[in-house]
N, C-alpha and C. Protein backbone atom coordinates (compact mmCIF):
# COMPACT_ATOMS: atom_id res chain seq x y z
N UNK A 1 51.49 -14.81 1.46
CA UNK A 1 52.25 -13.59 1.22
C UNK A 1 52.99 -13.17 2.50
N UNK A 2 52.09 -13.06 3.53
CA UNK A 2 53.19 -12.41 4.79
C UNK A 2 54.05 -13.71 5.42
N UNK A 3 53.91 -15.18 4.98
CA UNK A 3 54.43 -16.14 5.59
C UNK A 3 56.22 -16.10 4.66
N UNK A 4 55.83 -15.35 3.12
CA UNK A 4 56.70 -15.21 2.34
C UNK A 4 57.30 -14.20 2.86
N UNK A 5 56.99 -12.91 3.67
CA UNK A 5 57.87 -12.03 3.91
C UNK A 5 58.49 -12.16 5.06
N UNK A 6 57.86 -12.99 5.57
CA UNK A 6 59.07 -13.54 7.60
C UNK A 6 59.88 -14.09 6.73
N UNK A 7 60.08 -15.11 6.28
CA UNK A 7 60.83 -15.72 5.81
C UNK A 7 62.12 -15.61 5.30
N UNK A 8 61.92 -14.50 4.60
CA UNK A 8 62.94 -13.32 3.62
C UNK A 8 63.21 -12.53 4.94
N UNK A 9 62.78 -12.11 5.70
CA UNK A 9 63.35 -11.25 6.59
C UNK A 9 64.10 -12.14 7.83
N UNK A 10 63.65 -13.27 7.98
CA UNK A 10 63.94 -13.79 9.18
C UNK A 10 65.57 -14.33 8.28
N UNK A 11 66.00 -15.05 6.87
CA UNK A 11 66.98 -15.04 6.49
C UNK A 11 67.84 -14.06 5.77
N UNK A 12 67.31 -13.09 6.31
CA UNK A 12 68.61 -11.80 6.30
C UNK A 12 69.06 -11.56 7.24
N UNK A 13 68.58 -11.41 8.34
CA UNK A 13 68.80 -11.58 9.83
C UNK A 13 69.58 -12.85 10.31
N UNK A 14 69.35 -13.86 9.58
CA UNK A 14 70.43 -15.15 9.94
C UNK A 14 71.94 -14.53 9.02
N UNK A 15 71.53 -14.62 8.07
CA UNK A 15 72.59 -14.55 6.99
C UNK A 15 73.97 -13.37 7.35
N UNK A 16 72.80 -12.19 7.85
CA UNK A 16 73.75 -11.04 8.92
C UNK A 16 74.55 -11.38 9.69
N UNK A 17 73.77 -12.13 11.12
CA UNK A 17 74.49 -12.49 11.73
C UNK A 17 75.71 -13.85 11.92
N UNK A 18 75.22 -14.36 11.03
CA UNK A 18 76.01 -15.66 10.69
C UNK A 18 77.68 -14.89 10.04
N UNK A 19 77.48 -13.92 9.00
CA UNK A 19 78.32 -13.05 8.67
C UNK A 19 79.42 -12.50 9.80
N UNK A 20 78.20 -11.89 10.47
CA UNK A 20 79.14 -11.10 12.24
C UNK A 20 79.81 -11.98 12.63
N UNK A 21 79.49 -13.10 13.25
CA UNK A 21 79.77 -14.24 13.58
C UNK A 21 81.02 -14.64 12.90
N UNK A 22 81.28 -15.10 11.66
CA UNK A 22 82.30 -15.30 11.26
C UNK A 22 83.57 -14.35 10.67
N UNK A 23 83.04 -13.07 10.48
CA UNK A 23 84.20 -11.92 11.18
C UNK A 23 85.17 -11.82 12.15
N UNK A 24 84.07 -11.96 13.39
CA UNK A 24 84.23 -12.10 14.69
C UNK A 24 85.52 -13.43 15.15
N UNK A 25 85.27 -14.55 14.64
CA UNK A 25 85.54 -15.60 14.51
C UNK A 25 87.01 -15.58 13.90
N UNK A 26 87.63 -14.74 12.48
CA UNK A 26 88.70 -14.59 12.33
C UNK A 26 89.73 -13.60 12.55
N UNK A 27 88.58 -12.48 13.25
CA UNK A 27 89.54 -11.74 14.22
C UNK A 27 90.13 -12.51 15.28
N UNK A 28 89.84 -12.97 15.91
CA UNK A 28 89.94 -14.02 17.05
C UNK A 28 90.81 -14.47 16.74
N UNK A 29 91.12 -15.02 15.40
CA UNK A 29 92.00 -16.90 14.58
C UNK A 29 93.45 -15.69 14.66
N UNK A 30 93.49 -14.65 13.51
CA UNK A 30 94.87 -13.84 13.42
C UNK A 30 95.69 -13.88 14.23
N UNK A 31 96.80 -14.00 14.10
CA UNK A 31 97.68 -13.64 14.65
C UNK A 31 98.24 -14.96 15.83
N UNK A 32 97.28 -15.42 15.84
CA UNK A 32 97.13 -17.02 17.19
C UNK A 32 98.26 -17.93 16.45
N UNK A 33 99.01 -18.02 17.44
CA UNK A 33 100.14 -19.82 17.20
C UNK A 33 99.22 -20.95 17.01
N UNK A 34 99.58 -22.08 16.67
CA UNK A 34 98.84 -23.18 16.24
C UNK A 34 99.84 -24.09 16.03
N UNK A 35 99.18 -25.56 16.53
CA UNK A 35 100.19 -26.75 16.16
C UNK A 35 99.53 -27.43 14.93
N UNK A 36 100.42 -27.65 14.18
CA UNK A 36 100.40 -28.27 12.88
C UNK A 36 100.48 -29.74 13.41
N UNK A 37 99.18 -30.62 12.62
CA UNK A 37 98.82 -31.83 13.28
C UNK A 37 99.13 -33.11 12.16
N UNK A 38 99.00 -31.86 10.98
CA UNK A 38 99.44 -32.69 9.34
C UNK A 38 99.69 -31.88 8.81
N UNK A 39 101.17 -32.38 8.28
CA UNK A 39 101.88 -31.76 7.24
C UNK A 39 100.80 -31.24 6.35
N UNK A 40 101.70 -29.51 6.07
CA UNK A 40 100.92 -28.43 4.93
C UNK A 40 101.92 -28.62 3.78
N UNK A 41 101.75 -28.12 2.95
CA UNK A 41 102.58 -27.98 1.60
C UNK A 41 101.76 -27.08 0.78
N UNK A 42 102.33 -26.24 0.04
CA UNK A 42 101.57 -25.48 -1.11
C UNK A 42 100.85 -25.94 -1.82
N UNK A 43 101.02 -27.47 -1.59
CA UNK A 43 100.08 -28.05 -3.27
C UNK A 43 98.82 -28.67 -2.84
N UNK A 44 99.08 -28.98 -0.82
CA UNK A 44 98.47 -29.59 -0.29
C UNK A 44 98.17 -29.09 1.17
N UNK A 45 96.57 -29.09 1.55
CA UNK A 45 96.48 -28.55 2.73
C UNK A 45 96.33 -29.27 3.30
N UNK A 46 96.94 -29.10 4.83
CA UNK A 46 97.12 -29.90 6.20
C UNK A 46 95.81 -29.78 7.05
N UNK A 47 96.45 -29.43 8.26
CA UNK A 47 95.41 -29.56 9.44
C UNK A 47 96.40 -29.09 10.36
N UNK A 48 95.20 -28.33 11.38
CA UNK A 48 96.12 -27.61 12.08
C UNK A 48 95.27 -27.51 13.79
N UNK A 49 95.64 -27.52 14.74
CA UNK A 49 94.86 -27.13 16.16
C UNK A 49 94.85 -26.15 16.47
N UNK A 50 93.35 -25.89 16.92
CA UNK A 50 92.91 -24.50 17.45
C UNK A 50 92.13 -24.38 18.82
N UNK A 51 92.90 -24.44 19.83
CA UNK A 51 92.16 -24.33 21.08
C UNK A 51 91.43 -25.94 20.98
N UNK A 52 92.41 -26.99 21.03
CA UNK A 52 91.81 -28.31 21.31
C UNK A 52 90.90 -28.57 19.63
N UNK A 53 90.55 -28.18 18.76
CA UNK A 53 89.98 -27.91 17.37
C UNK A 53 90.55 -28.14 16.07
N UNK A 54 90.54 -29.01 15.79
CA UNK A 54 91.59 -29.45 13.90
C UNK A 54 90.61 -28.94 12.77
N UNK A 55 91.54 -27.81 12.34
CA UNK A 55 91.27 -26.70 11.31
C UNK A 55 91.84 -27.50 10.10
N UNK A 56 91.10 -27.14 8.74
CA UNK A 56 91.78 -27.56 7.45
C UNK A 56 92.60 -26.21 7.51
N UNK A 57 94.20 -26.14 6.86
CA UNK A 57 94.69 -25.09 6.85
C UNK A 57 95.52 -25.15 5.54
N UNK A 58 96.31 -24.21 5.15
CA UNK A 58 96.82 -23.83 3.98
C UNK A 58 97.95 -23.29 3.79
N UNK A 59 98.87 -22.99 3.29
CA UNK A 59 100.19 -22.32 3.29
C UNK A 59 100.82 -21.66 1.93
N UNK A 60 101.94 -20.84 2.25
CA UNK A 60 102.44 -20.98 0.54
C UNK A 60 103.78 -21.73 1.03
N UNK A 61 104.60 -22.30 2.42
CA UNK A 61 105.59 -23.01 2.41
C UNK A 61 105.15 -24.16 2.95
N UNK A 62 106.31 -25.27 3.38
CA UNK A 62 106.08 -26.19 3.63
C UNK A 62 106.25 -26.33 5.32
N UNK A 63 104.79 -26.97 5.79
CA UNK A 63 105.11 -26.93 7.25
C UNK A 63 105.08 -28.48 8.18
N UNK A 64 105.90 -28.93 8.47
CA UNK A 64 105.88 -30.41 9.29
C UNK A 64 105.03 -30.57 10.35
N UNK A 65 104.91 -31.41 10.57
CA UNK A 65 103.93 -32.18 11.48
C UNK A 65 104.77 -31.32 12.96
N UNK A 66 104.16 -30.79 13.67
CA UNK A 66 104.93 -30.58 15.30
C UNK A 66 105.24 -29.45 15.00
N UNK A 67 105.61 -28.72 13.63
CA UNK A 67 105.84 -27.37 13.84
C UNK A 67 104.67 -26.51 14.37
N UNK A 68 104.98 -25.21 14.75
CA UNK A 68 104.34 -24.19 15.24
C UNK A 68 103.87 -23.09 13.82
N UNK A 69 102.70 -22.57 13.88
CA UNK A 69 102.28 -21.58 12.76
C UNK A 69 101.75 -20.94 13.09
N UNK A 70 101.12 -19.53 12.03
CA UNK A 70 100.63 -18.52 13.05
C UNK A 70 99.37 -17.76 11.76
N UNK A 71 98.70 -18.14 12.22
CA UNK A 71 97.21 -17.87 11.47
C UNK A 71 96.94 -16.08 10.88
N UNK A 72 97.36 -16.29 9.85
CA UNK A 72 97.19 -14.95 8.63
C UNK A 72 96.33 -14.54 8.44
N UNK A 73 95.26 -15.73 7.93
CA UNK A 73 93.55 -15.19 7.80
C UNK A 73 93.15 -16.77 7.33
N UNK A 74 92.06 -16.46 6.68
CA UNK A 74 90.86 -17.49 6.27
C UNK A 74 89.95 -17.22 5.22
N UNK A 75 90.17 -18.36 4.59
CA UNK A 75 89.33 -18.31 3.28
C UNK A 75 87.85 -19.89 3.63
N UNK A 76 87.04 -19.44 4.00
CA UNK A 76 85.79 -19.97 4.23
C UNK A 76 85.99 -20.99 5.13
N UNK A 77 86.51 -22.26 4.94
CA UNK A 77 86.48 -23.22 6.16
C UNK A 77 88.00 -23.58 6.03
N UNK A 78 88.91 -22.73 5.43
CA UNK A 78 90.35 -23.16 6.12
C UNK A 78 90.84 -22.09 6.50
N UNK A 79 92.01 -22.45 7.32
CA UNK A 79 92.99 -20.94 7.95
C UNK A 79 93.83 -20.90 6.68
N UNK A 80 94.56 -19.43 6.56
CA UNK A 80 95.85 -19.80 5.87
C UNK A 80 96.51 -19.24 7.26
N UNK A 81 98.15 -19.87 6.81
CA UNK A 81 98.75 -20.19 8.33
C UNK A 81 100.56 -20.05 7.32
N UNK A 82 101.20 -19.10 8.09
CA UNK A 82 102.49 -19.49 7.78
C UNK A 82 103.40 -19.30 9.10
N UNK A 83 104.86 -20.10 8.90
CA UNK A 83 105.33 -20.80 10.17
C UNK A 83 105.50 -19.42 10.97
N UNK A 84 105.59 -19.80 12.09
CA UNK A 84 105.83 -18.82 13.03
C UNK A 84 106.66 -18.69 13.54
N UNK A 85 107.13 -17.08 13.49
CA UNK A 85 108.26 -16.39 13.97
C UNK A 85 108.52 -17.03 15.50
N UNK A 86 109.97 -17.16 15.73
CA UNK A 86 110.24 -17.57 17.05
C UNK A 86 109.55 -16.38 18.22
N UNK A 87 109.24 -16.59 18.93
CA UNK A 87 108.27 -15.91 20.45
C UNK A 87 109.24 -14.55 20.64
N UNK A 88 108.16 -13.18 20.55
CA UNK A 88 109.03 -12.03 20.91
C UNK A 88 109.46 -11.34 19.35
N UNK A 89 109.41 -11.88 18.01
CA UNK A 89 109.68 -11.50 17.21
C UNK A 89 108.53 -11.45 15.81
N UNK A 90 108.40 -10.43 15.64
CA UNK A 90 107.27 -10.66 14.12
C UNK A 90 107.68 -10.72 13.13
């Protein structure tokens, strides 16, 4: 019984912070430029670099290999990412 209640408590406490953690994690991602490493397309998600890091990523346009993008948000283990405004302009 009490080996049953660490247990339950010790994975709410993961589950919390694992949560914080990945909050944390796409505050960080927003708003960040990124090089597109494989072509995105709406129908099809690419890959994208993040601080040396290849992200699965997502779009609603089409983005080429070498273009630049700029991270919107995230839906569980991909970015969504659309191209990015030239530098100085939002």
């Amino acid at each position: 019984m009490c080996l049953a209640l660490f247990r339950s408590r010790l994975s709410e406490l993961l589950n919390r912070e694992t949560n914080e953690a990945s909050a944390l994690v796409e505050q960080e991602q927003v708003g960040r430029r990124v090089s597109v490493v494989r072509a995105i397309s709406p129908d099809h998600p690419g890959r994208v670099l993040v601080h040396g890091v290849e992200w699965s990523a997502r779009s609603d346009e089409a983005l080429a290999e070498g273009e630049v993008a700029e991270v919107v948000g995230r839906e569980s283990i991909t970015l969504v990412v659309r191209r990015a405004p030239p530098r100085g302009q939002a």
